[in-house]
Protein backbone atom coordinates (compact mmCIF):
# COMPACT_ATOMS: atom_id res chain seq x y z
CA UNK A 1 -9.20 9.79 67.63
CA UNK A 2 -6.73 7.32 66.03
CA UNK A 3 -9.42 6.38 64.11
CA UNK A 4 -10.40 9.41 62.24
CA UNK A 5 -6.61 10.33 61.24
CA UNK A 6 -6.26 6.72 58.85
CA UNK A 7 -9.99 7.82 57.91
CA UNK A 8 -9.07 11.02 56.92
CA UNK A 9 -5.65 9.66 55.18
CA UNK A 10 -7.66 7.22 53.49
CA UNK A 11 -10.00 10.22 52.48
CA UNK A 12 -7.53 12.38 51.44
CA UNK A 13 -5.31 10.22 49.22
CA UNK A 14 -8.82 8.95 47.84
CA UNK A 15 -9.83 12.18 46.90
CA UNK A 16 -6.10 13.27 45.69
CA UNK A 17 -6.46 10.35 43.15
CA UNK A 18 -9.85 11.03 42.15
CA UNK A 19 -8.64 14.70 41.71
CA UNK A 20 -5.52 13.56 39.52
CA UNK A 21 -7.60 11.29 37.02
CA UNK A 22 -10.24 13.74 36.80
CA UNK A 23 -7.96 16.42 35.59
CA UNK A 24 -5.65 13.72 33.34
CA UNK A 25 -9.37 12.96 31.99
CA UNK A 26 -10.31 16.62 31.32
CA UNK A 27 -6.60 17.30 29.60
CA UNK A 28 -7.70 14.31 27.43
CA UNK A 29 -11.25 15.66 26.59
CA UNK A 30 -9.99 19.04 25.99
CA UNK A 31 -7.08 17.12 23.70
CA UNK A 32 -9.50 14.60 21.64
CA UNK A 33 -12.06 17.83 21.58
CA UNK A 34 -9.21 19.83 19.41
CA UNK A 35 -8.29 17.14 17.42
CA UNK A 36 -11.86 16.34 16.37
CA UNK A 37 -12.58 19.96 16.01
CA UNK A 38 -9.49 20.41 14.00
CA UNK A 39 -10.27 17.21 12.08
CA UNK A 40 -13.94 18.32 11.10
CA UNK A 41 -12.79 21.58 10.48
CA UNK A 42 -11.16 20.44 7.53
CA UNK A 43 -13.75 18.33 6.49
CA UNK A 44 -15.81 21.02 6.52
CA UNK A 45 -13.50 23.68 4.74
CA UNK A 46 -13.14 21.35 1.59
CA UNK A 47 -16.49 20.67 1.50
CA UNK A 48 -18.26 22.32 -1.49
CA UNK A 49 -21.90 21.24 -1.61
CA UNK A 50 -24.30 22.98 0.69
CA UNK A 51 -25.44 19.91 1.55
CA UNK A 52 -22.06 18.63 2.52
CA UNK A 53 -21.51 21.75 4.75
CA UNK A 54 -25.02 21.18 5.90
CA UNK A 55 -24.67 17.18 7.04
CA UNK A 56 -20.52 18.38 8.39
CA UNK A 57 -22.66 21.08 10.63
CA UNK A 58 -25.32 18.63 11.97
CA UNK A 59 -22.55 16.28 12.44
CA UNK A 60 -20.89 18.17 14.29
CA UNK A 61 -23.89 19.65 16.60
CA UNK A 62 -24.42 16.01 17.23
CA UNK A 63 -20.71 15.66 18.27
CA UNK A 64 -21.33 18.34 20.65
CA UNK A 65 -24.48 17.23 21.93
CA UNK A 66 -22.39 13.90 22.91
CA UNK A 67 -20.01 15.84 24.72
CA UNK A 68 -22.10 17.81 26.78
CA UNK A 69 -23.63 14.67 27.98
CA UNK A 70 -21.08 13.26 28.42
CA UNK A 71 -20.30 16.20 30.69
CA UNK A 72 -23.42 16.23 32.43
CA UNK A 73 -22.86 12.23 33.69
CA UNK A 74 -19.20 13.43 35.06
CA UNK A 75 -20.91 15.67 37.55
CA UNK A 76 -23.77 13.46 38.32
CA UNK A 77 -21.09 10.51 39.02
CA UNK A 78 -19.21 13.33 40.76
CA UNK A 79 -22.01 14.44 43.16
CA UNK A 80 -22.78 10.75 43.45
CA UNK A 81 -19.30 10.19 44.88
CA UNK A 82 -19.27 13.33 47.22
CA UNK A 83 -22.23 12.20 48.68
CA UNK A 84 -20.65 8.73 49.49
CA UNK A 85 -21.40 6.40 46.74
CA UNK A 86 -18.49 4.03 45.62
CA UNK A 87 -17.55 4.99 42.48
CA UNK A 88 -15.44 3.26 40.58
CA UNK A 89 -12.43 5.61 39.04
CA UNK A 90 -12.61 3.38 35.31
CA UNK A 91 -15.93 4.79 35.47
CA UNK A 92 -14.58 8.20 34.91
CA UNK A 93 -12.61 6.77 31.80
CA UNK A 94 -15.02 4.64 30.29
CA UNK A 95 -17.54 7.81 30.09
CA UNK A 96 -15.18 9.79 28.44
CA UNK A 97 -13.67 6.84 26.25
CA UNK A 98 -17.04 5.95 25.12
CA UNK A 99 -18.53 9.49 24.61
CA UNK A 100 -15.19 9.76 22.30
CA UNK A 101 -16.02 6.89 19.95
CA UNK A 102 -19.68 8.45 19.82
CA UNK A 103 -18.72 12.27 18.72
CA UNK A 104 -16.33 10.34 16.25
CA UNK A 105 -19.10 8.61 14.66
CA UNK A 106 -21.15 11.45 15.07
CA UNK A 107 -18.53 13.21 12.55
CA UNK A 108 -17.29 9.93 10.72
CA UNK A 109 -20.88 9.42 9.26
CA UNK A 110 -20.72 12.66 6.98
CA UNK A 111 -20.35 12.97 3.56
CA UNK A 112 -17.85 15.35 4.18
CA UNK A 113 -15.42 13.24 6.43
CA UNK A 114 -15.89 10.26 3.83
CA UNK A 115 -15.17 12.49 0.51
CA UNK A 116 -11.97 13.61 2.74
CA UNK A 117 -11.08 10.11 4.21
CA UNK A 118 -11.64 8.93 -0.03
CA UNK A 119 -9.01 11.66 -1.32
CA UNK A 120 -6.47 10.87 1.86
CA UNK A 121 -6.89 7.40 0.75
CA UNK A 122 -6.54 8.01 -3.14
CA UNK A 123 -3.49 10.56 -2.83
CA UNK A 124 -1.30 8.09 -0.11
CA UNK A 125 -2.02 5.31 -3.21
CA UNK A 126 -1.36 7.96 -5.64
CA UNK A 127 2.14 8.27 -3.64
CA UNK A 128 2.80 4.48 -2.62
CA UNK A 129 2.13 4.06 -6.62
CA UNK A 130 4.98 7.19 -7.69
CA UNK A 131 7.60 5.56 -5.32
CA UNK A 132 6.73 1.81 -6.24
CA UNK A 133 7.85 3.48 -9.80
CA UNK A 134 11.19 5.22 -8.29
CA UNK A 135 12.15 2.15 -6.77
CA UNK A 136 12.00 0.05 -10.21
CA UNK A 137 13.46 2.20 -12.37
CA UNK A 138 16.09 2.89 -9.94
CA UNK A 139 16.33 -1.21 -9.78
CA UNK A 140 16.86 -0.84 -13.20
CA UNK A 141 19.05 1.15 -13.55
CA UNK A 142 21.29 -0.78 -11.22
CA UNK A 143 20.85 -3.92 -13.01
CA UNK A 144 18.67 -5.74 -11.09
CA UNK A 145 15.60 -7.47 -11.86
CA UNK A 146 12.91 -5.66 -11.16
CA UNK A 147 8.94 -6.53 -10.50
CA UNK A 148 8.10 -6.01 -14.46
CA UNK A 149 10.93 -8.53 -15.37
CA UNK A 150 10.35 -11.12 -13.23
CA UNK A 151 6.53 -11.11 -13.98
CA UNK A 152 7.75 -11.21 -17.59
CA UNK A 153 9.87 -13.91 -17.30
CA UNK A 154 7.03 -15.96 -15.08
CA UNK A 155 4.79 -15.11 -17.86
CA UNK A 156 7.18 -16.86 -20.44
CA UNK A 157 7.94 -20.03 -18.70
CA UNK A 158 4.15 -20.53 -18.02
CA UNK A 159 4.16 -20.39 -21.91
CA UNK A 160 6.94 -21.97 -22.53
CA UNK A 161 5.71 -24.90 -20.35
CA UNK A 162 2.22 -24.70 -21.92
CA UNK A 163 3.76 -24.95 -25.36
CA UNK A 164 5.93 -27.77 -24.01
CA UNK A 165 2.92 -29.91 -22.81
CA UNK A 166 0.88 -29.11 -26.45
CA UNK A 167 4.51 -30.58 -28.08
CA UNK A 168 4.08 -33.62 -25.63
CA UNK A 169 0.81 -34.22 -26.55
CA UNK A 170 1.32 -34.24 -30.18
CA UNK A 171 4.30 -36.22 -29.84
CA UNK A 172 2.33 -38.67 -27.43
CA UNK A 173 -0.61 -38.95 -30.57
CA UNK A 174 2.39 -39.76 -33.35
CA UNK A 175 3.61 -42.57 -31.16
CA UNK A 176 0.10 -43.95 -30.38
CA UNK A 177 -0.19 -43.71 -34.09
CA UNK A 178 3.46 -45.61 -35.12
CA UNK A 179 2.58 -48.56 -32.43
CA UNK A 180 -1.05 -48.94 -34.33
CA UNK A 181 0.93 -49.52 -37.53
């Protein structure tokens, strides 16, 4: 009878960690399912060709699709465990990690998410460009060099050094010429 009770503790703290990373994995699905919704929802919304909103849709159906597998191999690898199998608790992760990167690409591949991820992209440079300008002019302003000077002045010793060298050179061909006299 000893036996069975460090079974059964062994069971039941088994089963009490499965249960806890099950349910921190479901939270997470249920999370990165929102976000992704969210995200292709507004992929979607901008979208103005029917054929954008047509690609965002099958997109996302094949996002879906993903998921539900993905669902479908958590209670086979469930089952599989309640029956006695060893089942490894990454396992539970990696499905849900890996049907995650799928339903992104899944979305990712639309027209829809690229025209969104190409005006994100063009309005933060749009932005990095206004304060770049903020910051000289207020360099300015303060008397300090800024970018636009010191390129300036870079640009005029490289041609003050190529005029130099031209000089040299001619001066180099009068004195060949004076030692031939």
């Amino acid at each position: 009878m000893t036996d069975s009770q460090p079974q059964a503790q062994n069971w039941n703290a088994v089963v009490e960690q499965w249960n806890e990373q099950f349910m921190d994995a479901i939270e997470e699905n249920m999370e990165a399912q929102a976000q992704f919704v969210e995200s292709w929802s507004e992929a979607v919304g901008d979208a103005t060709d029917e054929n954008e909103i047509s690609e965002g849709v099958e997109g996302y159906a094949r996002a879906y699709e993903t998921w539900m597998n993905a669902s479908q191999q958590m209670v086979e690898r469930m089952n599989d465990q309640m029956e006695g199998e060893e089942v490894d608790m990454e396992e539970f992760r990696d499905i849900w990690l890996n049907t995650a990167n799928d339903a992104f690409k899944d979305v990712m591949s639309t027209t829809a998410f690229a025209r969104m991820t190409g005006e994100t992209v063009g309005d933060i440079l749009e932005l990095q460009q206004q304060a770049d300008e903020a910051s000289q002019e207020t360099l300015s302003q303060l008397g300090f060099a800024t970018e636009d000077t010191v390129v300036e002045v870079g640009d005029r010793l490289v041609e003050l050094e190529r005029r130099q060298h031209a000089v040299e050179q001619k001066l180099d061909r009068v004195l060949d010429h004076l030692e031939e006299e």
